[in-house]
C-alpha atoms as a PDB file:
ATOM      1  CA  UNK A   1      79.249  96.010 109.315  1.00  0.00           C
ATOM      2  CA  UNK A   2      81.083  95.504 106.010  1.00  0.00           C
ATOM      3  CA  UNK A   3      81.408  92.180 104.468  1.00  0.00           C
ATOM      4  CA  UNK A   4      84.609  90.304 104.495  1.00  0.00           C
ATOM      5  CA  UNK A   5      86.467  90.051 101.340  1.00  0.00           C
ATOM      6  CA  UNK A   6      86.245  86.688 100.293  1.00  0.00           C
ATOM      7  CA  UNK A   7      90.013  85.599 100.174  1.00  0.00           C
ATOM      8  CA  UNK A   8      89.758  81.761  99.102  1.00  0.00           C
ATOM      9  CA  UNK A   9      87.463  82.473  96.162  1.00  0.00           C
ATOM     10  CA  UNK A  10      89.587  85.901  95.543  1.00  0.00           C
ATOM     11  CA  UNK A  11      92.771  83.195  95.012  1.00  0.00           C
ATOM     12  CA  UNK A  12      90.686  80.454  93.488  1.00  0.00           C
ATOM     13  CA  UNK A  13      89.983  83.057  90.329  1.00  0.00           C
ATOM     14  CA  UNK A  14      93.791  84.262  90.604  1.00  0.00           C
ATOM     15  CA  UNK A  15      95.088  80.553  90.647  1.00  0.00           C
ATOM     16  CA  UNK A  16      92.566  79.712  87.365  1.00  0.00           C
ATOM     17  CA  UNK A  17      93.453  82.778  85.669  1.00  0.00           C
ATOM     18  CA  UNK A  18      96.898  80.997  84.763  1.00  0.00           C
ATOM     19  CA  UNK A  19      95.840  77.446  83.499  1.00  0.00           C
ATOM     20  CA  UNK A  20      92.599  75.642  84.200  1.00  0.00           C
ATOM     21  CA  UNK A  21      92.471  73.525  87.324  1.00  0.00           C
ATOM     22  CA  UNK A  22      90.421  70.953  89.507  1.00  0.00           C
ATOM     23  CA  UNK A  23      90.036  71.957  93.334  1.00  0.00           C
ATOM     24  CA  UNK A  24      92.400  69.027  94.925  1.00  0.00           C
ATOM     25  CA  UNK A  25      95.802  70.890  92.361  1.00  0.00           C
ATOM     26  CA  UNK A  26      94.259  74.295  94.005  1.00  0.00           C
ATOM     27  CA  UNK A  27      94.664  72.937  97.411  1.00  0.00           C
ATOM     28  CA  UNK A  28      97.879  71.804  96.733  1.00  0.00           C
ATOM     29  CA  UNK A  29      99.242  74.620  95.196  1.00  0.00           C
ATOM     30  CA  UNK A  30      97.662  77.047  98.371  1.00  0.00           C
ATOM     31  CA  UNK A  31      99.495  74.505 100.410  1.00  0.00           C
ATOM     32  CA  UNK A  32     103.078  74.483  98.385  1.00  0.00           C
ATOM     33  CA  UNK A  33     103.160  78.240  98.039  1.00  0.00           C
ATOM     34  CA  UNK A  34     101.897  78.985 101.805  1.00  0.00           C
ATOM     35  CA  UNK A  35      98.739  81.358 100.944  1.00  0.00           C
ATOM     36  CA  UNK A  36      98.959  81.096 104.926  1.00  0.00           C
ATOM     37  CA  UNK A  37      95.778  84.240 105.165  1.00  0.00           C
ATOM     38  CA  UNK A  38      93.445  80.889 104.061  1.00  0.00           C
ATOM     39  CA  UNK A  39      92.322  78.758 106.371  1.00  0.00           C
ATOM     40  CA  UNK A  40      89.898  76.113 106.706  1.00  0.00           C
ATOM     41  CA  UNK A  41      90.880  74.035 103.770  1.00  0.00           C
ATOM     42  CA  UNK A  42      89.929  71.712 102.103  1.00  0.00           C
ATOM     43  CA  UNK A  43      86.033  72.703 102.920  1.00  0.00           C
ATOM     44  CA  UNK A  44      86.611  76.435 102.784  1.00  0.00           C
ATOM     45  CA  UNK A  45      87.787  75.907  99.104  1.00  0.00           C
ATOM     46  CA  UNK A  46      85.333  73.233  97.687  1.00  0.00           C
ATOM     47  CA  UNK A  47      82.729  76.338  99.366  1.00  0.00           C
ATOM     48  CA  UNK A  48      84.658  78.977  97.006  1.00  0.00           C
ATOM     49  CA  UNK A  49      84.330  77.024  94.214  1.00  0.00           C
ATOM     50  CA  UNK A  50      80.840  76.358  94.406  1.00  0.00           C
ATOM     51  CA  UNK A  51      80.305  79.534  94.875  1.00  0.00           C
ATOM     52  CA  UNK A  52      82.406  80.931  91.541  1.00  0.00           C
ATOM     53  CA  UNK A  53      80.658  78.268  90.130  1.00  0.00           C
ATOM     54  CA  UNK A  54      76.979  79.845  90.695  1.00  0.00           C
ATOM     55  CA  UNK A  55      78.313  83.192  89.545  1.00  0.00           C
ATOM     56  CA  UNK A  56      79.259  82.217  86.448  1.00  0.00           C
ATOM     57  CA  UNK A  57      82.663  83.089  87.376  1.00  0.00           C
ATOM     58  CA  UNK A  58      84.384  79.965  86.550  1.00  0.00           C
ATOM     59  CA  UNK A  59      83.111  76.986  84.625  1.00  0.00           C
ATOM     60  CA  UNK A  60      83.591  73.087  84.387  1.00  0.00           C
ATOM     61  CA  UNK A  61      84.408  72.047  81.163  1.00  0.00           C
ATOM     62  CA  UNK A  62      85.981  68.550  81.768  1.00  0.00           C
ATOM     63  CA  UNK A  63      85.461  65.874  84.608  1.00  0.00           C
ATOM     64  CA  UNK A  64      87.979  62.833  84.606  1.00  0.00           C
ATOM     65  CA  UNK A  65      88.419  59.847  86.696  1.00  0.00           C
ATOM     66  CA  UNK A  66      91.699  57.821  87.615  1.00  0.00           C
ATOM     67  CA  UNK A  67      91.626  54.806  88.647  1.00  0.00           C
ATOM     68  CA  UNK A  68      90.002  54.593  92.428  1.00  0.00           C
ATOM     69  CA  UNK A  69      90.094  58.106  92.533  1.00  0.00           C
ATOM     70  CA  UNK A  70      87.305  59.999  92.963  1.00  0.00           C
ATOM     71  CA  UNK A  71      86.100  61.866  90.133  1.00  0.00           C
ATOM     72  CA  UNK A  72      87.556  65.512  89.680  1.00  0.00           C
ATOM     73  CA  UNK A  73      86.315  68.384  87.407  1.00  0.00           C
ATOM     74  CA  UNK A  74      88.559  70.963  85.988  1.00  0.00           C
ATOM     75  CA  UNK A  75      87.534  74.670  85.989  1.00  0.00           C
ATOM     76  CA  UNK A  76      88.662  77.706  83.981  1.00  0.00           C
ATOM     77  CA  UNK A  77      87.989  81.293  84.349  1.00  0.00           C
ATOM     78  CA  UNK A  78      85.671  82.717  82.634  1.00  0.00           C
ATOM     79  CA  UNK A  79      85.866  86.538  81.247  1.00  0.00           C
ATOM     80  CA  UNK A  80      83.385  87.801  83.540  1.00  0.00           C
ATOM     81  CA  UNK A  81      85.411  86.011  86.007  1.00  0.00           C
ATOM     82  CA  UNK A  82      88.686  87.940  85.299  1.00  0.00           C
ATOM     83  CA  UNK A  83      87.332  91.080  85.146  1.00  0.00           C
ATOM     84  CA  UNK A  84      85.904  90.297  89.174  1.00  0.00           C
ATOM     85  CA  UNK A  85      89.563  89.256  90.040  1.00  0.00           C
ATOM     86  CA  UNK A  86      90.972  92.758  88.677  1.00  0.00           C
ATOM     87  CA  UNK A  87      87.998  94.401  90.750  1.00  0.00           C
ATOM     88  CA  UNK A  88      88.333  93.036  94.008  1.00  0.00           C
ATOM     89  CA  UNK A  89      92.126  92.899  94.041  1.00  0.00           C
ATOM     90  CA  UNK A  90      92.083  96.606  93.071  1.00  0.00           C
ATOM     91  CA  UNK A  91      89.474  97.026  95.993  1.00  0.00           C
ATOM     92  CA  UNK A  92      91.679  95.187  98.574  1.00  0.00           C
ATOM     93  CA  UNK A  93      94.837  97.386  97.478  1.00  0.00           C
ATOM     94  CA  UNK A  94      93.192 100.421  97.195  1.00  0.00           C
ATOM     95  CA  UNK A  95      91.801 100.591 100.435  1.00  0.00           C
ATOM     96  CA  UNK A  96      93.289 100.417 104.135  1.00  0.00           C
ATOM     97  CA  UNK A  97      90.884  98.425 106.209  1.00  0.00           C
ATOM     98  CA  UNK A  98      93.072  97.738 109.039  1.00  0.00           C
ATOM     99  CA  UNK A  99      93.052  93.810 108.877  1.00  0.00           C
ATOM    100  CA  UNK A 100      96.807  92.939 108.098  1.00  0.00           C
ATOM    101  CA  UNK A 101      95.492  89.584 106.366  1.00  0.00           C
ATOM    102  CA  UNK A 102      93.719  91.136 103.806  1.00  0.00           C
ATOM    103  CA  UNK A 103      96.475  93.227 102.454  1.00  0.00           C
ATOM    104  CA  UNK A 104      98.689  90.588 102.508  1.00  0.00           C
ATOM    105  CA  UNK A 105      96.175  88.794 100.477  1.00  0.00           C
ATOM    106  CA  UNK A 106      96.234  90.907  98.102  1.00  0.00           C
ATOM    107  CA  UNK A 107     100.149  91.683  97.656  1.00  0.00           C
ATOM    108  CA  UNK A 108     100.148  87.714  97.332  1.00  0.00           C
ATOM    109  CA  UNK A 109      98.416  88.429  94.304  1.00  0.00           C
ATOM    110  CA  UNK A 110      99.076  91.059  93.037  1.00  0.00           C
ATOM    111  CA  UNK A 111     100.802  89.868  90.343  1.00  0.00           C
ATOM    112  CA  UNK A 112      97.355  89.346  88.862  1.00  0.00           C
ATOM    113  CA  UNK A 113      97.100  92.877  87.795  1.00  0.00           C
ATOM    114  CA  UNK A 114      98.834  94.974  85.311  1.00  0.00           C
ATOM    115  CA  UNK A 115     101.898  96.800  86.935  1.00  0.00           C
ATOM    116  CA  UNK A 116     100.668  99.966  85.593  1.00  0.00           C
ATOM    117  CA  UNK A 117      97.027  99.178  87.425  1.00  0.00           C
ATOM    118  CA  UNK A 118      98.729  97.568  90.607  1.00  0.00           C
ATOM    119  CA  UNK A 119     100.816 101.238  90.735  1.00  0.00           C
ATOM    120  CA  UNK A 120      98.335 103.292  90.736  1.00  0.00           C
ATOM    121  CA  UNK A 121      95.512 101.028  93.378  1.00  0.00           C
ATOM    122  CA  UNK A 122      98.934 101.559  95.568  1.00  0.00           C
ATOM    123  CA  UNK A 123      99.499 105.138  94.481  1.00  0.00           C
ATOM    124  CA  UNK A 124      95.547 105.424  95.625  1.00  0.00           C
ATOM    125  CA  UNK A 125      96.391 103.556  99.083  1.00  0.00           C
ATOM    126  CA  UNK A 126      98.869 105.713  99.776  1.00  0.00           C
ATOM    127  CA  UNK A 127      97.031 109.185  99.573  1.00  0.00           C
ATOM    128  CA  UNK A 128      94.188 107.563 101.540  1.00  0.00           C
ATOM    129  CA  UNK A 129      96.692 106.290 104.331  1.00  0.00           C
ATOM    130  CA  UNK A 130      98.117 109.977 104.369  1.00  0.00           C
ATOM    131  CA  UNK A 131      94.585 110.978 104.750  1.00  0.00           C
ATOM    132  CA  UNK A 132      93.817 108.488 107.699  1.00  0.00           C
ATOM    133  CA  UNK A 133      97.354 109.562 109.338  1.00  0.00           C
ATOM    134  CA  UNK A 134      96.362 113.333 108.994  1.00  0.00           C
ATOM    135  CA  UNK A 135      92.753 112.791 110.423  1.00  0.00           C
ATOM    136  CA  UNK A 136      94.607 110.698 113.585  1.00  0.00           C
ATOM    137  CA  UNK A 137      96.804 113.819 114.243  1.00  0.00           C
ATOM    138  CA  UNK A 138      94.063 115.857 114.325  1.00  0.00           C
ATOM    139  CA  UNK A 139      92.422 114.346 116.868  1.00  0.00           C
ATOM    140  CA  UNK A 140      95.216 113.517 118.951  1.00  0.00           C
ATOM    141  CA  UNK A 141      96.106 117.319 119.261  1.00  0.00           C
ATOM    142  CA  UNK A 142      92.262 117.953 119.773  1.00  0.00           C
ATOM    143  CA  UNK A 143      92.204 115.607 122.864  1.00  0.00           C
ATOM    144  CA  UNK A 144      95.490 117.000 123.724  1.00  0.00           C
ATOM    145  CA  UNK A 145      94.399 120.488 123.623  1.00  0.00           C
ATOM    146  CA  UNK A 146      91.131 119.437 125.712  1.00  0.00           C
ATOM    147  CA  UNK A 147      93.550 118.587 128.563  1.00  0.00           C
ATOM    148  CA  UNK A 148      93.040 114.583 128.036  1.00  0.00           C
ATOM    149  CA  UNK A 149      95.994 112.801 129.774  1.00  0.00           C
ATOM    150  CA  UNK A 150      98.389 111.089 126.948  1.00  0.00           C
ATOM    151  CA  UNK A 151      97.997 107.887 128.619  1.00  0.00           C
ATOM    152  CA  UNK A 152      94.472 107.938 126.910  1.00  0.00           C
ATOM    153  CA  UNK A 153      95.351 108.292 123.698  1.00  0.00           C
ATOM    154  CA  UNK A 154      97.915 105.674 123.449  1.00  0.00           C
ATOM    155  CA  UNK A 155      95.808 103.263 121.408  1.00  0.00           C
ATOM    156  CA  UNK A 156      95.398 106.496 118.867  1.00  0.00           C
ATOM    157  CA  UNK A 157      98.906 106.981 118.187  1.00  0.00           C
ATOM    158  CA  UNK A 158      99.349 103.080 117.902  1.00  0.00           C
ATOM    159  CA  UNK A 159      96.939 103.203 115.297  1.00  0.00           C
ATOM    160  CA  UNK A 160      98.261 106.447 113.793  1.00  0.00           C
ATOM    161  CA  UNK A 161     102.339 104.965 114.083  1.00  0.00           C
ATOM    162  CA  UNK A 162     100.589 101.453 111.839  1.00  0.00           C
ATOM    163  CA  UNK A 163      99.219 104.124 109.239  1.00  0.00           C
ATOM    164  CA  UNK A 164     102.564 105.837 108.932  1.00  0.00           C
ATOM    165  CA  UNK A 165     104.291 102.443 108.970  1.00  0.00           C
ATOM    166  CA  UNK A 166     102.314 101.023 105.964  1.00  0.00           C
ATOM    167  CA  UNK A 167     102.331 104.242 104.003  1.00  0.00           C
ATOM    168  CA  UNK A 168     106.695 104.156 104.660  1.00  0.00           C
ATOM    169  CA  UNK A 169     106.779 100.653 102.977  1.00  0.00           C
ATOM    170  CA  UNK A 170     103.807 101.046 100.612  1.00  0.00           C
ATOM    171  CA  UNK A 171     106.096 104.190  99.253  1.00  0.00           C
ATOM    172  CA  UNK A 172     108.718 101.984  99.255  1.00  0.00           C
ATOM    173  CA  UNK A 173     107.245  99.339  97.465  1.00  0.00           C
ATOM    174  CA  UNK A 174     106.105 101.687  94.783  1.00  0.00           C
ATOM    175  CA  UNK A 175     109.732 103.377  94.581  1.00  0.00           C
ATOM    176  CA  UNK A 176     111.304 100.252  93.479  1.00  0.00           C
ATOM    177  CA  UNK A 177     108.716  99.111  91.083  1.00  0.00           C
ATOM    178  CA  UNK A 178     108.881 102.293  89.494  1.00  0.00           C
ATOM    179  CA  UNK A 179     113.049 101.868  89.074  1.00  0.00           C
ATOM    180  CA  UNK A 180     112.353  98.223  87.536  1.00  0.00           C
ATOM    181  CA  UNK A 181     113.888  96.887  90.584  1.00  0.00           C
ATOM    182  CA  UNK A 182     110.390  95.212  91.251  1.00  0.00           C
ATOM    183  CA  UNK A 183     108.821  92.953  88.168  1.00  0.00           C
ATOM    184  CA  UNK A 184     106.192  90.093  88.098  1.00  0.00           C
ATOM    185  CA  UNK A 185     106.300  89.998  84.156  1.00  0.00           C
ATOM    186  CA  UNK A 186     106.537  86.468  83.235  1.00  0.00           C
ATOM    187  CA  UNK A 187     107.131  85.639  86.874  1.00  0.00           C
ATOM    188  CA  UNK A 188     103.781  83.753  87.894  1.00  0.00           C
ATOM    189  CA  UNK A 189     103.314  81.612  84.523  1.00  0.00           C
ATOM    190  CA  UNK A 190     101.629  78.620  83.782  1.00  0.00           C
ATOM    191  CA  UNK A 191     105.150  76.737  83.775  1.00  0.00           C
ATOM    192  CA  UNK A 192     105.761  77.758  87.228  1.00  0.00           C
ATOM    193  CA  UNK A 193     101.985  76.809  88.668  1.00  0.00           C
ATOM    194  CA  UNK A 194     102.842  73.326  86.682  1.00  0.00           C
ATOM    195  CA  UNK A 195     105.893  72.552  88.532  1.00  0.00           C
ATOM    196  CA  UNK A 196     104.632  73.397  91.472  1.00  0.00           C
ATOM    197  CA  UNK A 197     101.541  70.972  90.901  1.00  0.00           C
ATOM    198  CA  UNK A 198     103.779  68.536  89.562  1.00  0.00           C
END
């Protein structure tokens, strides 16, 4: 069985990639700007962290203390980190799994990535979903022709009318970033993730 994608780390490294941070301005911002695919906060991002933290992906490099407060450390990305972040966004755009809260994981961030790169991991979803789409036809005119009553493959063409779905609106999306309708240049900046933590 393949691994989960690992969606709070995944935005923890998208999130640092602006401006250095400490976990409790992460949570807030996930909060504020409804990354509603995460869930178990706070633990499940204090766990991410940690984790990033072991890989070398993102590192301390100040701890402060306010007051009564308890004491907080700041993290930045590291290079090795943002190279991971292009990876595994590219992965989770690239490639239909099925699970609705991945991909909308990944089109919350995918601002992250170059537009050209962010075209073409959509340009590669969408030959693979024509591919999936072509396979399900294929075997719903193979159990047709083997006399199997419709009513039995009902759950096929559900799965079959998602595929075609996604690929409509994946072309779609891709349409109007290609006419400049579509733009995250200088959208997601470090202004915007300070007001928001403000």
């Amino acid at each position: 069985m393949a691994r989960r994608p690992d969606l709070v780390g995944l935005t923890v490294l998208a999130m640092l990639s602006l401006r250095a941070g400490h976990p409790y301005e992460l949570h807030r911002f996930i909060v504020d700007t409804h990354k509603d695919y995460i869930s178990g906060l706070p633990r499940s991002l204090y766990h991410a962290v940690d984790k990033l933290a072991s890989e070398e992906l993102i590192v301390p490099v100040e701890t402060s203390k306010e007051g009564r407060r308890p004491e907080r450390t700041v993290y930045e990305i590291t290079e090795e980190g943002r190279k991971e972040l292009a990876s595994r966004l590219r992965v989770l755009i690239e490639t239909p799994t099925g699970e609705r809260r991945t991909f909308t994981a990944a089109l919350s961030l995918i601002g992250c990535l170059p537009m050209p790169e962010a075209r073409r991991a959509l340009r590669t979803r969408t030959s693979t979903l024509i591919g999936l789409i072509t396979a399900q036809e294929a075997h719903i005119e193979a159990l047709t022709d083997s006399g199997l009553p419709a009513m039995l493959m009902v759950e096929t063409d559900y799965e079959r009318a998602l595929y075609q779905t996604e690929l409509e609106w994946v072309e779609r999306l891709l349409a109007r970033m290609e006419k400049g309708e579509l733009s995250w240049e200088g959208t997601v900046t470090r202004d915007l993730l300070e007001k928001t933590l403000e």
